[in-house]
C-alpha atoms as a PDB file:
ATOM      1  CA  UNK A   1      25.110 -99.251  -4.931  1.00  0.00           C
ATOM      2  CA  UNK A   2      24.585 -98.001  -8.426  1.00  0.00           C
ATOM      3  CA  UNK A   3      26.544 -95.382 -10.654  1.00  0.00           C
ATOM      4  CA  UNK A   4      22.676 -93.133 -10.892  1.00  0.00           C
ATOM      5  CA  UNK A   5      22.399 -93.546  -7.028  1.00  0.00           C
ATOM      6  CA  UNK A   6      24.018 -90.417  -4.843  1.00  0.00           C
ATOM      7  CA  UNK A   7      26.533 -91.103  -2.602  1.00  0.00           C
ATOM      8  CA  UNK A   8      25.177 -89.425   1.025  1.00  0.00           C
ATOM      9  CA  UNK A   9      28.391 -89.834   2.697  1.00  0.00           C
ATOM     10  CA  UNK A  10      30.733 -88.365   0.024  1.00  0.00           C
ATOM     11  CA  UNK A  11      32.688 -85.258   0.461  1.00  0.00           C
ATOM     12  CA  UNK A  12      30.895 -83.537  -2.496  1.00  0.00           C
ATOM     13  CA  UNK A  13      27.114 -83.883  -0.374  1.00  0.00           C
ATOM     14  CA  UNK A  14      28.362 -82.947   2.937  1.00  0.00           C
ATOM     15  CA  UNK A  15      30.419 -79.709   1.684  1.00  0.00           C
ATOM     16  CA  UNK A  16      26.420 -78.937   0.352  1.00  0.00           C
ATOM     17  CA  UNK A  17      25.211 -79.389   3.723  1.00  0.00           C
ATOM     18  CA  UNK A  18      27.998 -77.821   6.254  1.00  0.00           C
ATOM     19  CA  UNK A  19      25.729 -74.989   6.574  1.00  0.00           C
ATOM     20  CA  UNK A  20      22.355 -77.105   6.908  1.00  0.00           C
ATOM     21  CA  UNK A  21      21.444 -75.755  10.925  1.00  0.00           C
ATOM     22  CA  UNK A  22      19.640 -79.397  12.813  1.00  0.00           C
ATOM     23  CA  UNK A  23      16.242 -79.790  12.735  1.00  0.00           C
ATOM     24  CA  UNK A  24      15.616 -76.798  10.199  1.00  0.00           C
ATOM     25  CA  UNK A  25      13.440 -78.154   7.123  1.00  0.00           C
ATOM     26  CA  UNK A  26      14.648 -78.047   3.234  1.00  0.00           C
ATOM     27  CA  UNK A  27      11.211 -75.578   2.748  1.00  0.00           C
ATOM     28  CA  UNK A  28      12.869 -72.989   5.155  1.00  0.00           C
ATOM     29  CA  UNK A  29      15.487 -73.517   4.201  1.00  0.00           C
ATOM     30  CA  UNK A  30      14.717 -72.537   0.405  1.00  0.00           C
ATOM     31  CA  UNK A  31      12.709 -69.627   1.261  1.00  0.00           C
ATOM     32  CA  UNK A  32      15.355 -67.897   3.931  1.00  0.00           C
ATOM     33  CA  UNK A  33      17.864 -68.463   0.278  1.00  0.00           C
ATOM     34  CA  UNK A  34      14.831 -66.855  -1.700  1.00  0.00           C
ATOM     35  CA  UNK A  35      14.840 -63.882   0.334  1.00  0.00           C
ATOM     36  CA  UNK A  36      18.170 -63.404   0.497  1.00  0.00           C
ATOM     37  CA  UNK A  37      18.365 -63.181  -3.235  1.00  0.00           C
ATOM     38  CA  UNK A  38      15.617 -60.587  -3.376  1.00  0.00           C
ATOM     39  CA  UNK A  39      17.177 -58.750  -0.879  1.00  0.00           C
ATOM     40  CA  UNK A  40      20.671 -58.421  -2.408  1.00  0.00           C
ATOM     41  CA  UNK A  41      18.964 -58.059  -5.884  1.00  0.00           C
ATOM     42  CA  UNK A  42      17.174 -54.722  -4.353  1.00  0.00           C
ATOM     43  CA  UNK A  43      20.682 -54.162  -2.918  1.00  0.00           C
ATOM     44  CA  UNK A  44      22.405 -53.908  -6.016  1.00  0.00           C
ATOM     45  CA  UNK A  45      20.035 -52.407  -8.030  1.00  0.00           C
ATOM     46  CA  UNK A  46      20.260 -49.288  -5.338  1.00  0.00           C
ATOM     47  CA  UNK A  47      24.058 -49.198  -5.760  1.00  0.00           C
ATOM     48  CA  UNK A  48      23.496 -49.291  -9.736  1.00  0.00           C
ATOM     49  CA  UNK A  49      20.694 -46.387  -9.515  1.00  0.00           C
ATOM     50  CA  UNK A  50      23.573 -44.301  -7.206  1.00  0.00           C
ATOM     51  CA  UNK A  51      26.417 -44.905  -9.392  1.00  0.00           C
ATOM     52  CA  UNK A  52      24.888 -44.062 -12.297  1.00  0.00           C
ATOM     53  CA  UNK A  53      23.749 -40.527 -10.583  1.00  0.00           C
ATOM     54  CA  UNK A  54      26.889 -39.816  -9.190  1.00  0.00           C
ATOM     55  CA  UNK A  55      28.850 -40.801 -12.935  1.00  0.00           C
ATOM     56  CA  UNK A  56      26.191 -38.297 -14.501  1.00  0.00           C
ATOM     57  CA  UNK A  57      27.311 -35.496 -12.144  1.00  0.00           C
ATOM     58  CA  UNK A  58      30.928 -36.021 -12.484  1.00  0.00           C
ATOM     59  CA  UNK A  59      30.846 -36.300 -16.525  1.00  0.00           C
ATOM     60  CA  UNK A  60      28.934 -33.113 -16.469  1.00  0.00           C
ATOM     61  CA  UNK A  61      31.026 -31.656 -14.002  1.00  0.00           C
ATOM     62  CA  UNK A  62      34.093 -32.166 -16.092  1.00  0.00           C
ATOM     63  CA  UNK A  63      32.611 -31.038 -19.095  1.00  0.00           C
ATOM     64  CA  UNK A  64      32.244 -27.722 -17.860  1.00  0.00           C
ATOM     65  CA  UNK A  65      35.116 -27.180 -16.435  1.00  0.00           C
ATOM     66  CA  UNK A  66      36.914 -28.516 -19.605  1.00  0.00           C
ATOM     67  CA  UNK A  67      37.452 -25.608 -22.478  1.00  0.00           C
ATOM     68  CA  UNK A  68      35.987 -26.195 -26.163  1.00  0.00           C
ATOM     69  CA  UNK A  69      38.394 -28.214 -28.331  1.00  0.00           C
ATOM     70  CA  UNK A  70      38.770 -27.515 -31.931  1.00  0.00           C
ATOM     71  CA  UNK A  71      36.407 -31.218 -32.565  1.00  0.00           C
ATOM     72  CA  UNK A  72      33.630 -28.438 -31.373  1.00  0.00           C
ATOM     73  CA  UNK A  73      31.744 -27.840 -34.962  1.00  0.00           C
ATOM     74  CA  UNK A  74      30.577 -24.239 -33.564  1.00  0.00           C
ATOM     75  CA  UNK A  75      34.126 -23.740 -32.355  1.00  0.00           C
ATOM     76  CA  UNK A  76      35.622 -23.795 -35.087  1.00  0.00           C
ATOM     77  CA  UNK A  77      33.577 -21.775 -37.351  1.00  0.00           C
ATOM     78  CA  UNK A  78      34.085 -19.004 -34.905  1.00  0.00           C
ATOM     79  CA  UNK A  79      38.212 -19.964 -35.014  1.00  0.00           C
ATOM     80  CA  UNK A  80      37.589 -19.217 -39.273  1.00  0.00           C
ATOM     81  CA  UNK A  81      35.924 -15.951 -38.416  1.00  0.00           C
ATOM     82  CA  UNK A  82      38.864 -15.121 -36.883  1.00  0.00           C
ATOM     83  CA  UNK A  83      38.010 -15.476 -32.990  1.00  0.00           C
ATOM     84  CA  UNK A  84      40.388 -16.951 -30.443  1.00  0.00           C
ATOM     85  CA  UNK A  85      40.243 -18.446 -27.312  1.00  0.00           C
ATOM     86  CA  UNK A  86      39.468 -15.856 -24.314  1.00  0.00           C
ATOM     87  CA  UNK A  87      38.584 -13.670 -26.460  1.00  0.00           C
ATOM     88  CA  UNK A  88      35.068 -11.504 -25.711  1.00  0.00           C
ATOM     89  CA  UNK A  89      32.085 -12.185 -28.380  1.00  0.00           C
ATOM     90  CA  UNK A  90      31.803  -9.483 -30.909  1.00  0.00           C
ATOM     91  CA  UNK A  91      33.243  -7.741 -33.581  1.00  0.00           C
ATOM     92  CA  UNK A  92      34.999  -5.603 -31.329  1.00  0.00           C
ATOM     93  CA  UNK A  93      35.570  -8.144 -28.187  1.00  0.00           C
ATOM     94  CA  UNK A  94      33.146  -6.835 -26.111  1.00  0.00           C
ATOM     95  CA  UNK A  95      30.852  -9.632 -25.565  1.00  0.00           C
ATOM     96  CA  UNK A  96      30.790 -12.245 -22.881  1.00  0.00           C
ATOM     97  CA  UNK A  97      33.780 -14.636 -22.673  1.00  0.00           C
ATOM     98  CA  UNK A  98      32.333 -17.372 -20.586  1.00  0.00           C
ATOM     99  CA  UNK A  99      29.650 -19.364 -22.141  1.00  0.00           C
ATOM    100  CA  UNK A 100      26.076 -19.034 -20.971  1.00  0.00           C
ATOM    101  CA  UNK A 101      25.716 -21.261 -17.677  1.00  0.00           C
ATOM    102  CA  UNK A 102      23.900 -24.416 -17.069  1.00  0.00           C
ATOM    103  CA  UNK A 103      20.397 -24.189 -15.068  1.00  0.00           C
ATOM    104  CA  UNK A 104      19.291 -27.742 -14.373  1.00  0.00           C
ATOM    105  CA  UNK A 105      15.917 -28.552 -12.932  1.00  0.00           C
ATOM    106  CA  UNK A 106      15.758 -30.745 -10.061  1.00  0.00           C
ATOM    107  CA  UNK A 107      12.139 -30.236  -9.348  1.00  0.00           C
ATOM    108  CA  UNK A 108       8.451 -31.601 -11.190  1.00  0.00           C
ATOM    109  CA  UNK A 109       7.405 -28.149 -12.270  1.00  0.00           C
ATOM    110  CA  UNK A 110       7.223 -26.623 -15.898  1.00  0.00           C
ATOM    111  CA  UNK A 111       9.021 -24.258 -17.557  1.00  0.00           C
ATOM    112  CA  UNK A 112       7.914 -21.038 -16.231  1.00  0.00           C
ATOM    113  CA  UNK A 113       6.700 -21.895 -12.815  1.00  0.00           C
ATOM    114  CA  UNK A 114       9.252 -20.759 -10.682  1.00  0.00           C
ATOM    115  CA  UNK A 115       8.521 -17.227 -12.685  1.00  0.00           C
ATOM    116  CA  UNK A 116       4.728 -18.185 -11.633  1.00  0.00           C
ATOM    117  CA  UNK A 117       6.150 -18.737  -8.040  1.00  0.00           C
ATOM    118  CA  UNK A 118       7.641 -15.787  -7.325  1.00  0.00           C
ATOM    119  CA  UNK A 119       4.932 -13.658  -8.920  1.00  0.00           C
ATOM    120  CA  UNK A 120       2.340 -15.728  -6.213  1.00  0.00           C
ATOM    121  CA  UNK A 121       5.065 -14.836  -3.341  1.00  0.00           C
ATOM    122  CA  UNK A 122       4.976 -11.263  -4.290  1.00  0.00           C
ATOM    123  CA  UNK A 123       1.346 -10.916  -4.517  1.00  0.00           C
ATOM    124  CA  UNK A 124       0.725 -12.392  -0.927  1.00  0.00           C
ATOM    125  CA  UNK A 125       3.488 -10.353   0.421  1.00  0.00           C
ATOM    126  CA  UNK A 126       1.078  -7.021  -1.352  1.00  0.00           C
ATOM    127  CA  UNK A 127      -1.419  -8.574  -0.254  1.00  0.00           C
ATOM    128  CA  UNK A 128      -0.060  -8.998   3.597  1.00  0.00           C
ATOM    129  CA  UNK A 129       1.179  -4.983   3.380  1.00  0.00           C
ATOM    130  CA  UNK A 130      -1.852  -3.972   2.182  1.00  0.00           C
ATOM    131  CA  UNK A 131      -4.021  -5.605   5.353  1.00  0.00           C
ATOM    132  CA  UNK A 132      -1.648  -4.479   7.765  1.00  0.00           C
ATOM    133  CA  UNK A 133      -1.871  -0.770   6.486  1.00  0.00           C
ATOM    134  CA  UNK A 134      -5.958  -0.761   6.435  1.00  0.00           C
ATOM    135  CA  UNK A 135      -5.275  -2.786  10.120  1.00  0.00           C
ATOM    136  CA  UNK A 136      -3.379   0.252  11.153  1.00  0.00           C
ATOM    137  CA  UNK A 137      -5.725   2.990   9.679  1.00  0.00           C
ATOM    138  CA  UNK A 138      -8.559   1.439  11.276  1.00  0.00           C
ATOM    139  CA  UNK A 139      -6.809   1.286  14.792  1.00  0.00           C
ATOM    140  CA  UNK A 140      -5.916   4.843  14.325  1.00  0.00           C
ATOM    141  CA  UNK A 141      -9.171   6.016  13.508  1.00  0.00           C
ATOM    142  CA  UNK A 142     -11.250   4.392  15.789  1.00  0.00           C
ATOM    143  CA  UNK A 143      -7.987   5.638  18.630  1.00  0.00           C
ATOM    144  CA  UNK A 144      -8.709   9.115  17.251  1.00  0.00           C
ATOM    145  CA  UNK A 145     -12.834   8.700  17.157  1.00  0.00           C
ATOM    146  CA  UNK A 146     -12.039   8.004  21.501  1.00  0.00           C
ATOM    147  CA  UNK A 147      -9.900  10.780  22.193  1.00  0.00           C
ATOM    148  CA  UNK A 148     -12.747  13.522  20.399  1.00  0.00           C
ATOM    149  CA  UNK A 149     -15.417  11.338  21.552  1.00  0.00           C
ATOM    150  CA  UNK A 150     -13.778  11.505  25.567  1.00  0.00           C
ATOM    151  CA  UNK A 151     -13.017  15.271  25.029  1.00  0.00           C
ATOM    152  CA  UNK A 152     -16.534  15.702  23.983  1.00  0.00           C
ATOM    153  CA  UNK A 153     -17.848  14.554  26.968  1.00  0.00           C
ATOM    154  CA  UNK A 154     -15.313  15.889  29.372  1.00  0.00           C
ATOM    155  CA  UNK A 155     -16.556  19.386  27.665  1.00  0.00           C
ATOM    156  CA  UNK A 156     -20.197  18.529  27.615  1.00  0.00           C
ATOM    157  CA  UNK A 157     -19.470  18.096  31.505  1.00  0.00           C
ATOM    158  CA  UNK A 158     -17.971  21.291  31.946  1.00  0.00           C
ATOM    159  CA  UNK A 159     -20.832  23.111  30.367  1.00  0.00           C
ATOM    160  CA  UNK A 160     -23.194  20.923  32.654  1.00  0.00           C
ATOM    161  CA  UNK A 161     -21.331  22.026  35.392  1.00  0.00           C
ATOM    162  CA  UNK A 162     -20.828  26.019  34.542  1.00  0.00           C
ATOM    163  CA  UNK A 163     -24.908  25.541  34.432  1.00  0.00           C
ATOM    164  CA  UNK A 164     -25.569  24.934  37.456  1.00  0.00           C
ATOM    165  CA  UNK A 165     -23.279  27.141  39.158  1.00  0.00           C
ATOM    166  CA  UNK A 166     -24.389  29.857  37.003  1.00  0.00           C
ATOM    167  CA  UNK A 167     -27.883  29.293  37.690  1.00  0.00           C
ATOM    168  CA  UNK A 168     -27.529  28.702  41.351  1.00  0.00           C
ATOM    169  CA  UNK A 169     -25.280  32.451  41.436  1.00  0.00           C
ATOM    170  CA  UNK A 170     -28.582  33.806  39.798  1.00  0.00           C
ATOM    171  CA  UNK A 171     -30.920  32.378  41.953  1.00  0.00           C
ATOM    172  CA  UNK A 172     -28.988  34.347  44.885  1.00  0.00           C
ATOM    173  CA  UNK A 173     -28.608  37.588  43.097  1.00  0.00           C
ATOM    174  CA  UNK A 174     -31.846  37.839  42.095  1.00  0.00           C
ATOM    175  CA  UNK A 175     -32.681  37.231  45.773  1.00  0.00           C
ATOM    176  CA  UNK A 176     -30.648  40.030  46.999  1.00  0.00           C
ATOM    177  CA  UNK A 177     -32.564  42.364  44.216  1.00  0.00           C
ATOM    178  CA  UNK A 178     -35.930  40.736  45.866  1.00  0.00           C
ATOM    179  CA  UNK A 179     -36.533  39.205  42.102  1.00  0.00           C
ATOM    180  CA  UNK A 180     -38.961  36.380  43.452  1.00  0.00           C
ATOM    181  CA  UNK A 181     -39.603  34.829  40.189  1.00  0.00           C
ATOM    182  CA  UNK A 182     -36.645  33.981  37.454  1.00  0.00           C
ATOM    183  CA  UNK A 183     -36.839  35.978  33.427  1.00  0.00           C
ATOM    184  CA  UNK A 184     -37.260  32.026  32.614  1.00  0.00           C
ATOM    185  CA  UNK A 185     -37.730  28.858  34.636  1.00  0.00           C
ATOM    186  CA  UNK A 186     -34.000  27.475  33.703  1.00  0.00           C
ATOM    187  CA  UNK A 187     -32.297  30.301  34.829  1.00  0.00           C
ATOM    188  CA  UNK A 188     -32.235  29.132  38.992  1.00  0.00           C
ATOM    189  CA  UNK A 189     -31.428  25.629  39.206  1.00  0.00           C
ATOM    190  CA  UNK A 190     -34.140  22.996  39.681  1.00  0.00           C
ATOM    191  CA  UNK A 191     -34.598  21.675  43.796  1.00  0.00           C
ATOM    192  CA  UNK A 192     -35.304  18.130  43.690  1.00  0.00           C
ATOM    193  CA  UNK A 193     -38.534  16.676  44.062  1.00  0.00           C
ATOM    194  CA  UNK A 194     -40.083  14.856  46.403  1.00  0.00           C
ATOM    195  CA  UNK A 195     -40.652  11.487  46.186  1.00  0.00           C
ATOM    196  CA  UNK A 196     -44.217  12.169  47.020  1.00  0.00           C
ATOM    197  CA  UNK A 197     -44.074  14.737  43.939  1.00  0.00           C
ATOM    198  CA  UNK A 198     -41.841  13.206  41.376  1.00  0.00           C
ATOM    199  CA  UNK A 199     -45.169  11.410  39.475  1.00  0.00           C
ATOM    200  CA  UNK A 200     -47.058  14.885  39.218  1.00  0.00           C
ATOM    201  CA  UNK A 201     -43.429  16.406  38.369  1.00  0.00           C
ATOM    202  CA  UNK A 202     -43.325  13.841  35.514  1.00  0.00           C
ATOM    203  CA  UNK A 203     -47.227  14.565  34.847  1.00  0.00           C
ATOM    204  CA  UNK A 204     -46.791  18.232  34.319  1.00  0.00           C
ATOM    205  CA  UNK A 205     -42.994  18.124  32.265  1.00  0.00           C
ATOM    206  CA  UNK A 206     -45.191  15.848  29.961  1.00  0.00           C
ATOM    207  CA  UNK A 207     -48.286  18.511  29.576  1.00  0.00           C
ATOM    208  CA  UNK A 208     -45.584  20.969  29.030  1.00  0.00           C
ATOM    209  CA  UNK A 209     -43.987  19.038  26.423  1.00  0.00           C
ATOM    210  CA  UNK A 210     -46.740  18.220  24.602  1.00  0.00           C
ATOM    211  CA  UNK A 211     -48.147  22.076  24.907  1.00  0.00           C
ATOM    212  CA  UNK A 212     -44.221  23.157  23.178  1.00  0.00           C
ATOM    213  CA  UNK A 213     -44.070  20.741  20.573  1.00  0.00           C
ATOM    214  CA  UNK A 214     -43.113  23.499  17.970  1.00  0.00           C
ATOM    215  CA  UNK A 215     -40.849  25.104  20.527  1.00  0.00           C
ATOM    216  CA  UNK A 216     -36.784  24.949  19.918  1.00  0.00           C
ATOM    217  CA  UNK A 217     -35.158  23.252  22.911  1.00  0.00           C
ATOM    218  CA  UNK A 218     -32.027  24.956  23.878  1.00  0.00           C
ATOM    219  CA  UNK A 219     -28.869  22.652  24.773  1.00  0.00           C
ATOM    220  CA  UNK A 220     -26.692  23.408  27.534  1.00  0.00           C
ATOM    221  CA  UNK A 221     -24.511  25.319  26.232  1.00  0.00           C
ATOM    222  CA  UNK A 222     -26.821  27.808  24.569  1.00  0.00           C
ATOM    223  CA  UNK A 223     -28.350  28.320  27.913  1.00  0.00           C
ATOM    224  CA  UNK A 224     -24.645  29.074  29.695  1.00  0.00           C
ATOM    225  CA  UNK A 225     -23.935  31.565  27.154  1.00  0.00           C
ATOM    226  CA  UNK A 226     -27.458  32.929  27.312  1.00  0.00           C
ATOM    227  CA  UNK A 227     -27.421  32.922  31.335  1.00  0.00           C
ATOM    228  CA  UNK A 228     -23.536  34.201  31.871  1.00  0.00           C
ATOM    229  CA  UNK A 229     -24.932  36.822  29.441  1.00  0.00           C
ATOM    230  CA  UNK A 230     -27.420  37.814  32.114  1.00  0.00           C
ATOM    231  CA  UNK A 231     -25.572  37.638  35.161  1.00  0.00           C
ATOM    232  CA  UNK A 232     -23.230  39.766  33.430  1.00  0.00           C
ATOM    233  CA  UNK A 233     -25.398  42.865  32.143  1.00  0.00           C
ATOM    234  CA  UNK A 234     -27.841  43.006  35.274  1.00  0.00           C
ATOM    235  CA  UNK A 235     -25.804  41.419  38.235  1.00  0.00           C
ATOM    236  CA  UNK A 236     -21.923  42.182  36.630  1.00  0.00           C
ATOM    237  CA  UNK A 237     -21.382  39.237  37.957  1.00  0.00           C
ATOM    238  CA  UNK A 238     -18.980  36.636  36.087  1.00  0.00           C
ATOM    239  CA  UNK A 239     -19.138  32.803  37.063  1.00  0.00           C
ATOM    240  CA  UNK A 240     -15.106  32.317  36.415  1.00  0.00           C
ATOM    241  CA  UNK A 241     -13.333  34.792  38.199  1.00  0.00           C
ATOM    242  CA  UNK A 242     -16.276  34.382  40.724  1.00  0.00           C
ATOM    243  CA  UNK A 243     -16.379  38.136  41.774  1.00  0.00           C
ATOM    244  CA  UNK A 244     -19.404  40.505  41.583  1.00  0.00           C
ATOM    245  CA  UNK A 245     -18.322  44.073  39.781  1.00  0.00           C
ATOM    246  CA  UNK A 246     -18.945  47.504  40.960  1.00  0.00           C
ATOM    247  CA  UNK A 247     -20.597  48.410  36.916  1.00  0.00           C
ATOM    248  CA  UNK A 248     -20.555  47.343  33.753  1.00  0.00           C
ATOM    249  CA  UNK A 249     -17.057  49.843  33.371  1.00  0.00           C
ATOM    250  CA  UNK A 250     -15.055  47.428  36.304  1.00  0.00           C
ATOM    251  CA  UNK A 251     -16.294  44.313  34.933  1.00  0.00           C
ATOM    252  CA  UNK A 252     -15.278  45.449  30.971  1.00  0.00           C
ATOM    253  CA  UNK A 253     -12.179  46.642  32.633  1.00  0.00           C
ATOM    254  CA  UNK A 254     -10.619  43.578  34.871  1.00  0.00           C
ATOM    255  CA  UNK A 255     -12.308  40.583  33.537  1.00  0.00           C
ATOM    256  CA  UNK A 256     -10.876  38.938  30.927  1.00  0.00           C
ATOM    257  CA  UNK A 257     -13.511  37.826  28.907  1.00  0.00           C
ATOM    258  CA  UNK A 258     -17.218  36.358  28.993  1.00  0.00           C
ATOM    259  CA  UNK A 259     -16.248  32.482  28.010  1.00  0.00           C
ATOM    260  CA  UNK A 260     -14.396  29.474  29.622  1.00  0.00           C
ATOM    261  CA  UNK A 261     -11.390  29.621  27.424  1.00  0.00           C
ATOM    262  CA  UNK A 262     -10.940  33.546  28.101  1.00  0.00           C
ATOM    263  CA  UNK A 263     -10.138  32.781  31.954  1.00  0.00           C
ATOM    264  CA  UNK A 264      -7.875  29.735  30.842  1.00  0.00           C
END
C-alpha cells in the first residue's frame, strides 16, 4: 500500500463515517448537510436580527433614565449660565425640569399623518352624526305627516257622517211640515239606485255636470254647516244634542252651540 493511498480501515476514516446511516448514498447525504447549514445560517441570522433589537431598546432605555453628565456640551453651557441640576428652565425657574420626551415611530407613515388620521376619524364621526340627525328628522316628519294625515281623515269621516244624519233629520222634518220637495237636492240624503237605474243615474249626474261646469262644488263640510244652519232656523232642530226645540229662544237658550266641538 502506498504513503498517497487512504487507509479505509484506519481509525481517522471510520470516526468520518460513524454517522454514515446503511444504504444511504454520499449525494443525500451532502444535500441533508447542505440544508442543515442553510437552516442554522437562517437560524442565527434571526437570533442576530433579535439581539440587536432588543440591545437598541435597552441602550435607549438606559439613556433616558440616566441624568445629563457634565461631558453633555449643552449641559454645561447651561451649568456656566448658572443653572443646576433639578432646577426649572428660566430665568426665574419656572420652566420645565424634565427634558422633552422621546416619540418614536414604529409605523410606515410620514410625519404628519397620524395628525391626518385623526382629522379623517373626526370627519367620519361628523359625518356619521350628521346622517343619523337628518335619519331622525326624516322619521319624525314623515311620523308627524301620519298622525295629521290619520286625523284628517278620521275628521273628514265625521263630517261625512254628521251629513247624512243631518240630511236624513231634514228629510223627516220637512215631511212633518208636508215640504215634498228639499230648498236643494243635497239637503235629504240620496236612496240608492237601482241596479236597473244606476246607468241612467250615471247618464244624468254627467248632463248635470257638464250643464254646471262654472258652478262651485261645495265639500262636505260646507254643506254640514250650511244644512245644520237650516235645520236650526226653520226646524230648531240641532243634530248633536239630537232634540227638536220649542223656538228659536229654547234652542239659543239650552244648546250649547251650532258646531261639533261646542257639544264636545
Amino acid at each position: 500500500m502506498s504513503d498517497e493511498g487512504e487507509d479505509y480501515m484506519s481509525d481517522a476514516f471510520l470516526s468520518q463515517m460513524k454517522d454514515v446511516k446503511p444504504g444511504v448514498t454520499m449525494a443525500r447525504r451532502v444535500k441533508e448537510a447542505m440544508r442543515k447549514e442553510e437552516k442554522q445560517k437562517e437560524t442565527n441570522v434571526k437570533n442576530r436580527q433579535k439581539t440587536y433589537k432588543e440591545q437598541e431598546k435597552e441602550s435607549r432605555e438606559a439613556a433616558l433614565q440616566s441624568s445629563i453628565t457634565n461631558q453633555n456640551k449643552g449641559f454645561a453651557l447651561l451649568q456656566k449660565m448658572g443653572y443646576k441640576a433639578g432646577q426649572g428652565l428660566g430665568k426665574k425657574g419656572a420652566g420645565r425640569v424634565d427634558p422633552i420626551p422621546l416619540s418614536i415611530k414604529t409605523d410606515r407613515g410620514g410625519i404628519g399623518m397620524e395628525e391626518v388620521k385623526k382629522r379623517k376619524a373626526e370627519e367620519e364621526l361628523e359625518n356619521y352624526r350628521q346622517k343619523a340627525r337628518r335619519k331622525q328628522q326624516h322619521e319624525t316628519k314623515s311620523l308627524e305627516d301620519f298622525r295629521v294625515r290619520l286625523r284628517t281623515e278620521k275628521e273628514g269621516q265625521k263630517i261625512e257622517g254628521d251629513l247624512r244624519r243631518s240630511q236624513r233629520a231634514c228629510e223627516q222634518l220637512d215631511s212633518q211640515k208636508d215640504i215634498a220637495v228639499p230648498r236643494e237636492e243635497w239637503y235629504w240624503a240620496k236612496a240608492e239606485p237601482e241596479e236597473e237605474e244606476e246607468e241612467e243615474e250615471k247618464e244624468k249626474e254627467e248632463e248635470e255636470e257638464e250643464e254646471e261646469d262654472e258652478t262651485v262644488e261645495l265639500t262636505s263640510l260646507d254643506k254640514l254647516q250650511i244644512l245644520t244652519s237650516y235645520l236650526r232656523g226653520v226646524h230648531f232642530y240641532c243634530i248633536w244634542c239630537g232634540i227638536t226645540y220649542n223656538d228659536e229662544e229654547d234652542l239659543c237658550s239650552n244648546c250649547p252651540g251650532d258646531t261639533a266641538a261646542d257639544h264636545d
